[in-house]
Protein backbone atom coordinates (compact mmCIF):
# COMPACT_ATOMS: atom_id res chain seq x y z
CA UNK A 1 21.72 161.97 60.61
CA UNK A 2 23.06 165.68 60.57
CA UNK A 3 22.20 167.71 62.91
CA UNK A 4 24.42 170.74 61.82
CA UNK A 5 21.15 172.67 61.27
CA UNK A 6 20.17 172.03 64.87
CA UNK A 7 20.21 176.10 66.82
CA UNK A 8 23.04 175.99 69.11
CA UNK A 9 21.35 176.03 72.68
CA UNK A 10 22.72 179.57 73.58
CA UNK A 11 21.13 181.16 70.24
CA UNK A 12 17.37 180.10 71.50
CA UNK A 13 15.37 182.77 72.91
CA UNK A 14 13.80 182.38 76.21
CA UNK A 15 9.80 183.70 74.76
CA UNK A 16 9.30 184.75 78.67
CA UNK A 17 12.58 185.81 80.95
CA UNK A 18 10.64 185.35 83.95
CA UNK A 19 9.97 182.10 83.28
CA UNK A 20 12.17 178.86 83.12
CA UNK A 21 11.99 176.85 80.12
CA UNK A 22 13.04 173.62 81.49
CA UNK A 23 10.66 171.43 82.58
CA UNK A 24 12.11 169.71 85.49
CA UNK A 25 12.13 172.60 87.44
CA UNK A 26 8.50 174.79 86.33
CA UNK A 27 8.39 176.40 89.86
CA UNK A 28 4.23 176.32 89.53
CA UNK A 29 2.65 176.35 92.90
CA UNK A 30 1.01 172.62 93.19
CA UNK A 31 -2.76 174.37 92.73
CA UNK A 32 -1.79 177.16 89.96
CA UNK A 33 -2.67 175.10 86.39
CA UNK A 34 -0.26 174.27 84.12
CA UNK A 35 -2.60 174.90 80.98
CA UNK A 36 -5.50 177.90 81.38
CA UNK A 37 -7.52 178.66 77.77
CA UNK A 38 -9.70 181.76 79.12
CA UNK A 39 -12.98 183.33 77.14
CA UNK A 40 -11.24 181.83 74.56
CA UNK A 41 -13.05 182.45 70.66
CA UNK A 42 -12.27 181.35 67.26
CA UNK A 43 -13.79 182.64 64.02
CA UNK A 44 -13.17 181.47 60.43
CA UNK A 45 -14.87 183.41 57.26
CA UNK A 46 -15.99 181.67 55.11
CA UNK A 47 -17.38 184.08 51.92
CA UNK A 48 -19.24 186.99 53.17
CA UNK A 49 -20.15 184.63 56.46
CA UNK A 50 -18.18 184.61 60.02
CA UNK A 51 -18.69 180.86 61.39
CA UNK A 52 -17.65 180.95 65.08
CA UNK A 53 -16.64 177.58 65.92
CA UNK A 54 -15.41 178.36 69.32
CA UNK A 55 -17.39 180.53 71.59
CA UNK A 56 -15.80 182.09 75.20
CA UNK A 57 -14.38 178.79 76.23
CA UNK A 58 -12.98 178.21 79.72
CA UNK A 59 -10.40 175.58 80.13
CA UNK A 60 -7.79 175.14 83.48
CA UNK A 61 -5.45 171.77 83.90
CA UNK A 62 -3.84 171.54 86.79
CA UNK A 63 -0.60 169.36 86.92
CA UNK A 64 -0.67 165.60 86.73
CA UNK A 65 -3.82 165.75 85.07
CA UNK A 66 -5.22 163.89 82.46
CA UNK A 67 -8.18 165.61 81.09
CA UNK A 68 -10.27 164.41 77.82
CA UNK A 69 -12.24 166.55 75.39
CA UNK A 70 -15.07 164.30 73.48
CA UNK A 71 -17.57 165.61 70.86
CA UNK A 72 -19.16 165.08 67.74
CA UNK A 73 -17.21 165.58 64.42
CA UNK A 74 -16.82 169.33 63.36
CA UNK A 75 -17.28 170.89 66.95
CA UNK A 76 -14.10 172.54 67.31
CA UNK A 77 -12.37 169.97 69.03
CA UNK A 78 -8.91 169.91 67.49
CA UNK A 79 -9.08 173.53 66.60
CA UNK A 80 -9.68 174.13 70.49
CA UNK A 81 -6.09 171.82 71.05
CA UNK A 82 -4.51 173.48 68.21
CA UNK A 83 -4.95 177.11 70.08
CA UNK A 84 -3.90 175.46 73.92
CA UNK A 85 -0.56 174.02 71.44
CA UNK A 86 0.29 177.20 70.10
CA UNK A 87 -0.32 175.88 66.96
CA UNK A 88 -3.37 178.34 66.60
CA UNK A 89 -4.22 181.45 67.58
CA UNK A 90 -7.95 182.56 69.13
CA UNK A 91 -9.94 185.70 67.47
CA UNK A 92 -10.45 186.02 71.11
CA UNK A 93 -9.59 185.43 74.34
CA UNK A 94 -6.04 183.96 76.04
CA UNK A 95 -4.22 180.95 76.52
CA UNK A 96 -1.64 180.91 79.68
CA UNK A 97 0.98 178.04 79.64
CA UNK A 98 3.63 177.22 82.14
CA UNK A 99 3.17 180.45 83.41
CA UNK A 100 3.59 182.13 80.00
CA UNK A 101 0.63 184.21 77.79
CA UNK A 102 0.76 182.74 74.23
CA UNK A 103 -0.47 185.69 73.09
CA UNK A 104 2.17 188.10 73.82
CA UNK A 105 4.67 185.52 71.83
CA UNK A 106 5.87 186.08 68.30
CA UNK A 107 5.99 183.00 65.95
CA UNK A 108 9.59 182.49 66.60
CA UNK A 109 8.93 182.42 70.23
CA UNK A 110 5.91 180.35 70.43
CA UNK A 111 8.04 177.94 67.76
CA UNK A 112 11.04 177.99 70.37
CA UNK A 113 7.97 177.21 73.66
CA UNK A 114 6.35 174.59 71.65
CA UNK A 115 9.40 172.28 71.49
CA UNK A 116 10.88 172.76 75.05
CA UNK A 117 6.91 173.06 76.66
CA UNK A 118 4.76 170.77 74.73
CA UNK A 119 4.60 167.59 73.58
CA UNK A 120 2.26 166.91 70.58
CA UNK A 121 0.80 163.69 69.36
CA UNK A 122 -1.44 163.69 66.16
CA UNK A 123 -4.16 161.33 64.81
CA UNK A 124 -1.57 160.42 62.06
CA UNK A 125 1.87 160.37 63.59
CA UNK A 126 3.77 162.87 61.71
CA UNK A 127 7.27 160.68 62.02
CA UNK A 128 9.81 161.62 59.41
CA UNK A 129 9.83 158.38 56.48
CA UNK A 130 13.45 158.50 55.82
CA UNK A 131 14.72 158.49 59.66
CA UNK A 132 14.35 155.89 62.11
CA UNK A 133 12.46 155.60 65.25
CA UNK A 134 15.88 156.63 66.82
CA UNK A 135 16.36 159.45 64.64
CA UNK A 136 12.90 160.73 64.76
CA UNK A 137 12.32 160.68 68.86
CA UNK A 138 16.02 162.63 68.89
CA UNK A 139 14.31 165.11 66.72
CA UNK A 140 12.93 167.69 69.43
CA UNK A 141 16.27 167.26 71.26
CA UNK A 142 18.86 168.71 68.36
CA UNK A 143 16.32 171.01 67.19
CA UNK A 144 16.43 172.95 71.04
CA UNK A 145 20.09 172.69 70.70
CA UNK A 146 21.54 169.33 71.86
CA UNK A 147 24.40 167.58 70.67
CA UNK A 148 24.15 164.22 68.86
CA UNK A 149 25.14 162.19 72.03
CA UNK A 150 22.57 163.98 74.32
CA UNK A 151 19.48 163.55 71.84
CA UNK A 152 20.74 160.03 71.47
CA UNK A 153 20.82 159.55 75.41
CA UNK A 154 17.34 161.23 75.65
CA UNK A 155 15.56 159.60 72.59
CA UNK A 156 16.81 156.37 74.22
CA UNK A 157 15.58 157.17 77.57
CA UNK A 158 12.14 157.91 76.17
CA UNK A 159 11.68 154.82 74.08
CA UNK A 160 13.03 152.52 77.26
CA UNK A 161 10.33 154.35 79.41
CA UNK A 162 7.64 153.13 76.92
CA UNK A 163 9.58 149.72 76.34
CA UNK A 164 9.71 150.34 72.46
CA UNK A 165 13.75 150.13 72.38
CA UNK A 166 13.80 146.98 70.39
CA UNK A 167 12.15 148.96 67.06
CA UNK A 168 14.41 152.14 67.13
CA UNK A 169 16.39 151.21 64.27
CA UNK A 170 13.55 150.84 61.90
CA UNK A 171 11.44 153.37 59.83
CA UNK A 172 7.91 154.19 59.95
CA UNK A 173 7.43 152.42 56.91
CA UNK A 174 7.93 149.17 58.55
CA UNK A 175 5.96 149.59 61.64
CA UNK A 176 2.58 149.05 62.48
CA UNK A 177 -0.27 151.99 63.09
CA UNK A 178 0.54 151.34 66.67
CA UNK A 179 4.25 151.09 66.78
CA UNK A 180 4.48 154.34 65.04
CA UNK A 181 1.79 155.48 67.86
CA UNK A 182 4.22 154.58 69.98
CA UNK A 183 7.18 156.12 68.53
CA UNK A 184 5.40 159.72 68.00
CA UNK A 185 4.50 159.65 71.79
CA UNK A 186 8.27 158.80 72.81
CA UNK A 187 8.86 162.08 70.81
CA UNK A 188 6.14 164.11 72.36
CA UNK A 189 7.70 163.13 75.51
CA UNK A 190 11.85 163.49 75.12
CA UNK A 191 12.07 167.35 76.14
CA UNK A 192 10.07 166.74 79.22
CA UNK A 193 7.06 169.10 78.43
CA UNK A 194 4.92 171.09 80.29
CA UNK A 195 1.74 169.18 78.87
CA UNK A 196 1.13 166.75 76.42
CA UNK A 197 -1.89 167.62 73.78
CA UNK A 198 -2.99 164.33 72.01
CA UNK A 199 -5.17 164.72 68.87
CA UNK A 200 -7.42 161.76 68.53
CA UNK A 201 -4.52 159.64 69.22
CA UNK A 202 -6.43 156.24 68.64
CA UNK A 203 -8.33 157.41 65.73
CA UNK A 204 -6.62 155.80 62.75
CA UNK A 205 -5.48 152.19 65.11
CA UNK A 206 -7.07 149.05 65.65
CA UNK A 207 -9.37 148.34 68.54
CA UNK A 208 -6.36 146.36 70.25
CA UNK A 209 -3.77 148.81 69.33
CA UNK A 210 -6.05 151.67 70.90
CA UNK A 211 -6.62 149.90 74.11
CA UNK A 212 -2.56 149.28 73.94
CA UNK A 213 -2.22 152.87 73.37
CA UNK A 214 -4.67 154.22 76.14
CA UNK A 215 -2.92 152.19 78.58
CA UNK A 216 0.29 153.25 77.55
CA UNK A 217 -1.02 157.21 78.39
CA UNK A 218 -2.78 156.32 81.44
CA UNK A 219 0.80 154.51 82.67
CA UNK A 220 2.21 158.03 81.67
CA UNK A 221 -0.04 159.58 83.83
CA UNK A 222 0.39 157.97 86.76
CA UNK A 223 3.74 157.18 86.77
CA UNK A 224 5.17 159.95 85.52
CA UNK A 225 2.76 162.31 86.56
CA UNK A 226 2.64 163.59 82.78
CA UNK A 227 -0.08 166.45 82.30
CA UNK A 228 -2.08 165.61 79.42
CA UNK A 229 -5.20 167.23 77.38
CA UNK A 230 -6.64 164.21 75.33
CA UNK A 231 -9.15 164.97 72.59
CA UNK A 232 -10.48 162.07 71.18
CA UNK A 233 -13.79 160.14 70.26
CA UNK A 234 -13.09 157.22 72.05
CA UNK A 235 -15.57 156.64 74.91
CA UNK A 236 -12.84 154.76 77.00
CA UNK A 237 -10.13 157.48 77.01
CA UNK A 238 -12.98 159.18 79.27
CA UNK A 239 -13.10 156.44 81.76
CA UNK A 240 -9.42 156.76 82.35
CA UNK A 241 -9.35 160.26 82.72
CA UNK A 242 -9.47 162.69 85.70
CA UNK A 243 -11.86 164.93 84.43
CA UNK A 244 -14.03 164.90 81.22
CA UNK A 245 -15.56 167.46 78.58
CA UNK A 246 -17.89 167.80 76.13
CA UNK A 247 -17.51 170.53 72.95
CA UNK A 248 -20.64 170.65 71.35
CA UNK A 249 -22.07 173.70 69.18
CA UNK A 250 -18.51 175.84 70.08
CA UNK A 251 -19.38 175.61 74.41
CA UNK A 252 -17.34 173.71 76.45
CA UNK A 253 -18.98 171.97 79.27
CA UNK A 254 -17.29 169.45 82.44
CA UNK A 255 -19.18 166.11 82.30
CA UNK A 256 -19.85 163.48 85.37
């Protein structure tokens, strides 16, 4: 694979000097939250019409947590992750991560945090068809600025962790729904991020391979004390989680 596109490490911007982008030394207090989405709003027009599907929303994770967003189809829930990623920005409101306001972040910078502070895993895994597992989990790495031999040494790392070595020489196309679950959250989790934002994770797997999956996160959690922001349909996801919330009509609200 050639990684002579890969930004040497010394050309990528720090977004926030302040702040250290490596994630095995954040600094963070143990009770300030990693993740904080505050009065956050979203708006979309659609004709002469404003819809607001998000509506002053009040989010904080603290570290370690895993914390899962449930609601019906259409109620904002994956625009609501998209914003807390970076991916998205809010007509409204603020999103503080690691430290760091979003908003004050060009796209070049908030392209730069999302690779070195988040870790994102998709309903549908996004994995690259013509690389392998390998090559795919190594991806994050050489796109910060590794070498070859250090993504290598990370993207195996990761896949050991999750015990998915034997399949890193083979291509999406010849794994299961799963496996390539598997293989996108190795990736979400070689740089070490922050958090890790999950987009209905389970939705497109088998009732086995979900369960396999879930357990995989909650292992994650607990072992590795990952921080993780879970939206998802998925009833059981809930049960494992720390703390639970419902988006329905655009409001946020913490469940039992």
């Amino acid at each position: 694979m050639n990684s002579g596109n890969a930004s040497p490490k010394s050309e990528i911007r720090n977004p926030n000097p302040g702040l250290e982008l490596s994630a095995s030394s954040s600094g963070l207090p143990a009770q300030t939250p990693v993740l904080r989405g505050a009065a956050i709003e979203k708006e979309f027009r659609l004709g002469p019409e404003q819809l607001q599907v998000l509506r002053g929303i009040d989010i904080a994770v603290q570290p370690g947590e895993m914390v899962v967003i449930l609601g019906p189809s259409g109620s904002g829930k994956s625009t609501l992750l998209h914003i807390l990623a970076g991916l998205d920005r809010p007509t409204r409101g603020e999103v503080t991560l690691a430290g760091a306001q979003l908003s004050k972040m060009d796209s070049e910078e908030l392209a730069v945090y999302r690779n070195q502070c988040v870790g994102l895993i998709f309903q549908f895994h996004h994995l690259l068809p013509e690389f392998t597992v390998l090559e795919n989990v190594m991806m994050p790495c050489l796109i910060a600025g590794d070498t070859q031999a250090q993504a290598r040494q990370k993207a195996e790392q990761a896949l050991s962790e999750i015990n998915f070595t034997q399949r890193m020489r083979h291509r999406p196309a010849e794994l299961s729904g799963g496996e390539k679950q598997k293989a996108a959250t190795a990736r979400a989790l070689v740089t070490s991020p922050k958090v890790v934002l999950a987009d209905e994770p389970t939705g497109n797997l088998d009732p086995h391979s979900a369960q396999a999956l879930m357990e995989l996160f909650k292992d994650l959690n607990s072992r590795r004390q990952a921080t993780m922001v879970i939206v998802s349909h998925n009833e059981r996801f809930a049960q494992m989680a720390h703390r639970r919330f419902y988006l329905d009509d655009g409001l946020l609200k913490e469940t039992a």
